[in-house]
Protein backbone atom coordinates (compact mmCIF):
# COMPACT_ATOMS: atom_id res chain seq x y z
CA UNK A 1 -45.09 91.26 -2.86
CA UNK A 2 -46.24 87.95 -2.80
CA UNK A 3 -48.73 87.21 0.06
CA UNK A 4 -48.72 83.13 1.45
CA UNK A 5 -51.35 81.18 2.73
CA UNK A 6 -51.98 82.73 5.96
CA UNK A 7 -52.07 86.21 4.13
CA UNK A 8 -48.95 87.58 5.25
CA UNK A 9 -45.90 88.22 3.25
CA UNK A 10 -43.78 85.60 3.07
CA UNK A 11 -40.65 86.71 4.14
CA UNK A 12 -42.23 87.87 6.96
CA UNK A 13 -43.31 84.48 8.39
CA UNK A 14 -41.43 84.21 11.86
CA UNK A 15 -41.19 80.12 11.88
CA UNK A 16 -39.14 80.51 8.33
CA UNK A 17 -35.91 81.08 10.26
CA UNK A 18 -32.98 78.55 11.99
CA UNK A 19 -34.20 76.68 15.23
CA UNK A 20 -33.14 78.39 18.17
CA UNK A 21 -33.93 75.30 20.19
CA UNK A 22 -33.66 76.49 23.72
CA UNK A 23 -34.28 80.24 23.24
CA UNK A 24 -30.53 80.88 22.91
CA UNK A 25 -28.17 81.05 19.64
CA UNK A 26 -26.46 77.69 18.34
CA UNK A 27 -23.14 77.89 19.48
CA UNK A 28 -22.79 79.58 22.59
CA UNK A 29 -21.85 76.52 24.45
CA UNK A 30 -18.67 75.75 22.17
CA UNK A 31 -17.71 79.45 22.18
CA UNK A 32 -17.47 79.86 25.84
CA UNK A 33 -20.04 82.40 26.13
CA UNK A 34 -22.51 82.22 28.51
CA UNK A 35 -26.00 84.50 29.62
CA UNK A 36 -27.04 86.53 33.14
CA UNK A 37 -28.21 89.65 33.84
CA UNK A 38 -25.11 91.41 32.75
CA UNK A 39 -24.98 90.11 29.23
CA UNK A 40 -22.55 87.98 27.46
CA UNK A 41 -20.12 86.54 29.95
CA UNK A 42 -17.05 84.58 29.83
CA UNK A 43 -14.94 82.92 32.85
CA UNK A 44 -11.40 82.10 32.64
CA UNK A 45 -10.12 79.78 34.73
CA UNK A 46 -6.47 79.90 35.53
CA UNK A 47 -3.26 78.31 37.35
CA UNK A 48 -0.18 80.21 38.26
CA UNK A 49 2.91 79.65 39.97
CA UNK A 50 4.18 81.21 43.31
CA UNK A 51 5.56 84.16 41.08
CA UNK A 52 2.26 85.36 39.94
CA UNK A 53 3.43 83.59 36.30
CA UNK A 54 0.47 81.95 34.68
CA UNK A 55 0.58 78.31 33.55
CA UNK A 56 -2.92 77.09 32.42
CA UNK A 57 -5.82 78.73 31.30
CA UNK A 58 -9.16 76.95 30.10
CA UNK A 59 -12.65 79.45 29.65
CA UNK A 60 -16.03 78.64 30.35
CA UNK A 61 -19.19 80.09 30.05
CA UNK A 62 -20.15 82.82 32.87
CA UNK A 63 -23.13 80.58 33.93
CA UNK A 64 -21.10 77.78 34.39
CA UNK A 65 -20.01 76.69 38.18
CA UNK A 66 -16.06 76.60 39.01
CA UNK A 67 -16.05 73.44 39.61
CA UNK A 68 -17.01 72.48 36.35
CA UNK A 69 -13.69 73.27 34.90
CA UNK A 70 -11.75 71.88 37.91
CA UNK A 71 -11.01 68.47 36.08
CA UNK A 72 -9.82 70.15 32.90
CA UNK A 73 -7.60 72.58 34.51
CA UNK A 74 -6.14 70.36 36.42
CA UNK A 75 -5.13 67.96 32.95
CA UNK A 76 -3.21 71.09 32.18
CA UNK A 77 -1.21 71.44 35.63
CA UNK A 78 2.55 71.06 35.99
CA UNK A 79 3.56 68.77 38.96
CA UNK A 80 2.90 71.27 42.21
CA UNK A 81 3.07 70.70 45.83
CA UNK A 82 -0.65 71.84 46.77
CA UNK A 83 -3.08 73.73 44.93
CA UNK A 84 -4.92 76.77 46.30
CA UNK A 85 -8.35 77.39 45.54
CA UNK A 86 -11.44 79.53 46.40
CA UNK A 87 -14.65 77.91 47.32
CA UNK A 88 -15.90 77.22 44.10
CA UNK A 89 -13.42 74.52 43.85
CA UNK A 90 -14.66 72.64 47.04
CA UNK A 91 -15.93 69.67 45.63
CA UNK A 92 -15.33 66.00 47.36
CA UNK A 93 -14.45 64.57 43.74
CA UNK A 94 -11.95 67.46 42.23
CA UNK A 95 -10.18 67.11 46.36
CA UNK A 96 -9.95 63.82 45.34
CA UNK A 97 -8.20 64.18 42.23
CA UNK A 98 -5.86 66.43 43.73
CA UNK A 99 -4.55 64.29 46.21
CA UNK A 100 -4.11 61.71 43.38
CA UNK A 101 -1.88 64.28 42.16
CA UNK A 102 0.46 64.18 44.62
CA UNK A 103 -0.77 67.47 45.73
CA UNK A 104 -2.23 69.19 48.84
CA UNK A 105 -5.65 71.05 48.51
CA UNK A 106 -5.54 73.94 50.06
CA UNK A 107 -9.83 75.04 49.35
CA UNK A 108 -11.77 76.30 52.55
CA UNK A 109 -15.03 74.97 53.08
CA UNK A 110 -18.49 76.09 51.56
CA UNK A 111 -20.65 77.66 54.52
CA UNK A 112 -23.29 74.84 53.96
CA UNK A 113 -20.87 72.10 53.78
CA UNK A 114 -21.64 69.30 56.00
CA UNK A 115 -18.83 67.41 56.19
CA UNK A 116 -15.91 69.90 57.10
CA UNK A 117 -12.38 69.11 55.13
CA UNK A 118 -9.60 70.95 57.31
CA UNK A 119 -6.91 73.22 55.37
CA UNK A 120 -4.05 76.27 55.93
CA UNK A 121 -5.23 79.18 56.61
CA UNK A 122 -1.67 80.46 56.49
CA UNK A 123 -1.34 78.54 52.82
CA UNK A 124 -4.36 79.83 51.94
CA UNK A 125 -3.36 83.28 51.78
CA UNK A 126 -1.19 82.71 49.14
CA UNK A 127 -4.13 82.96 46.87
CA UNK A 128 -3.62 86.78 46.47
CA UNK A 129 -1.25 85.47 43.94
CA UNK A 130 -4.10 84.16 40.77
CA UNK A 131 -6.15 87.38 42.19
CA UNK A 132 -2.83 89.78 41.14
CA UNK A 133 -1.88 87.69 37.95
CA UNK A 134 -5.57 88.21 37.17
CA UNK A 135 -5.67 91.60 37.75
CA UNK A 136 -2.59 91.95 35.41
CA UNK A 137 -4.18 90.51 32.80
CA UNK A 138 -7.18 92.57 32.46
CA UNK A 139 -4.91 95.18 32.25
CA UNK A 140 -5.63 94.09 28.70
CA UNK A 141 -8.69 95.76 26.92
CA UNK A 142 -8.99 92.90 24.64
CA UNK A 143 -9.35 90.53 27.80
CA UNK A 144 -11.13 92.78 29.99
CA UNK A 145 -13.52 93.16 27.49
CA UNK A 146 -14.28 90.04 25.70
CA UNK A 147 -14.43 91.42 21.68
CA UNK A 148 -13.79 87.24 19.85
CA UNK A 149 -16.50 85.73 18.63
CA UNK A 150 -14.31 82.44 18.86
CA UNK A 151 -13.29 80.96 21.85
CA UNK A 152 -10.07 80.15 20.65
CA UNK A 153 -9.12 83.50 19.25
CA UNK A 154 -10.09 85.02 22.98
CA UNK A 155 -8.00 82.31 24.65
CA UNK A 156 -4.98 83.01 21.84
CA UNK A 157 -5.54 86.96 23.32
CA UNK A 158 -5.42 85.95 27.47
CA UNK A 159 -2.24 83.93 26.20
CA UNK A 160 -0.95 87.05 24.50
CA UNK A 161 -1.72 89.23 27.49
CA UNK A 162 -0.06 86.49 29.29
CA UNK A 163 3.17 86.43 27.47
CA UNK A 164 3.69 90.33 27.04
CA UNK A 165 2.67 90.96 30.60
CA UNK A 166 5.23 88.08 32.32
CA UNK A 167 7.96 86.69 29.96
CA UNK A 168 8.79 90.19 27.75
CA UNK A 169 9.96 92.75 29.78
């Protein structure tokens, strides 16, 4: 073996490899897969109808905050009366867009929220309905368990699990 400058071997040089630049691989971001405690995560953000039916999905990264994905989901939205949402949704600028819509928001306030926005509490119990479709999904050991290295093949799977679970029976 050939020893370098600094007297080790060569191919054992740590600084030879691909910049990691902030401690994390290249490509996460694009792939939808985020970090925490747990490991790899992945978030899938979804829209269904009254029916429990899905109509949009769009992932994120675990890390990322609901919110984040609000504006993008919402692109993907058929026309709808109101939109229920949990709290992660409770932004002034995603309400906004909602109304702009033509739709209600239906998103209860944050505990620390200082401005209070008022909504249904008898609406809002319709959200069982994305928990159930949810639930349904995962069903799914390929979506339960996130096994695509691409983004798009795991969204082409939830889309799968979507059709086989609601429009085939």
């Amino acid at each position: 073996m050939r020893q370098g400058p600094s007297g080790f071997v060569d191919r054992l040089h740590l600084d030879q490899s691909a910049s990691l630049g902030e401690r994390r691989k290249r490509g996460e971001c694009e792939q939808a897969i985020g970090r925490s405690r747990g490991g790899r995560t992945t978030k899938i953000h979804a829209l269904s109808d009254p029916d429990c039916k899905p109509c949009a999905f769009h992932l994120t990264p675990g890390q990322a905050a609901d919110i984040a994905a609000g504006p993008a989901l919402l692109k993907l939205a058929p026309p709808m009366s109101s939109l229920i949402g949990d709290k992660g949704y409770h932004g002034d600028g995603f309400r906004a867009e909602i109304v702009n819509r033509g739709a209600k928001p239906v998103i209860p306030n944050k505990s620390n929220r200082v401005t209070l926005h008022s909504f249904s509490k008898r609406l809002y119990k319709g959200r069982n309905v994305i928990e159930r479709c949810f639930c349904r999904l995962k069903d799914f050991r390929r979506v339960a368990t996130r096994y695509d290295k691409l983004a798009r093949n795991f969204l082409a799977a939830v889309h799968l699990a979507a059709l086989v679970a609601y429009w085939i029976n």
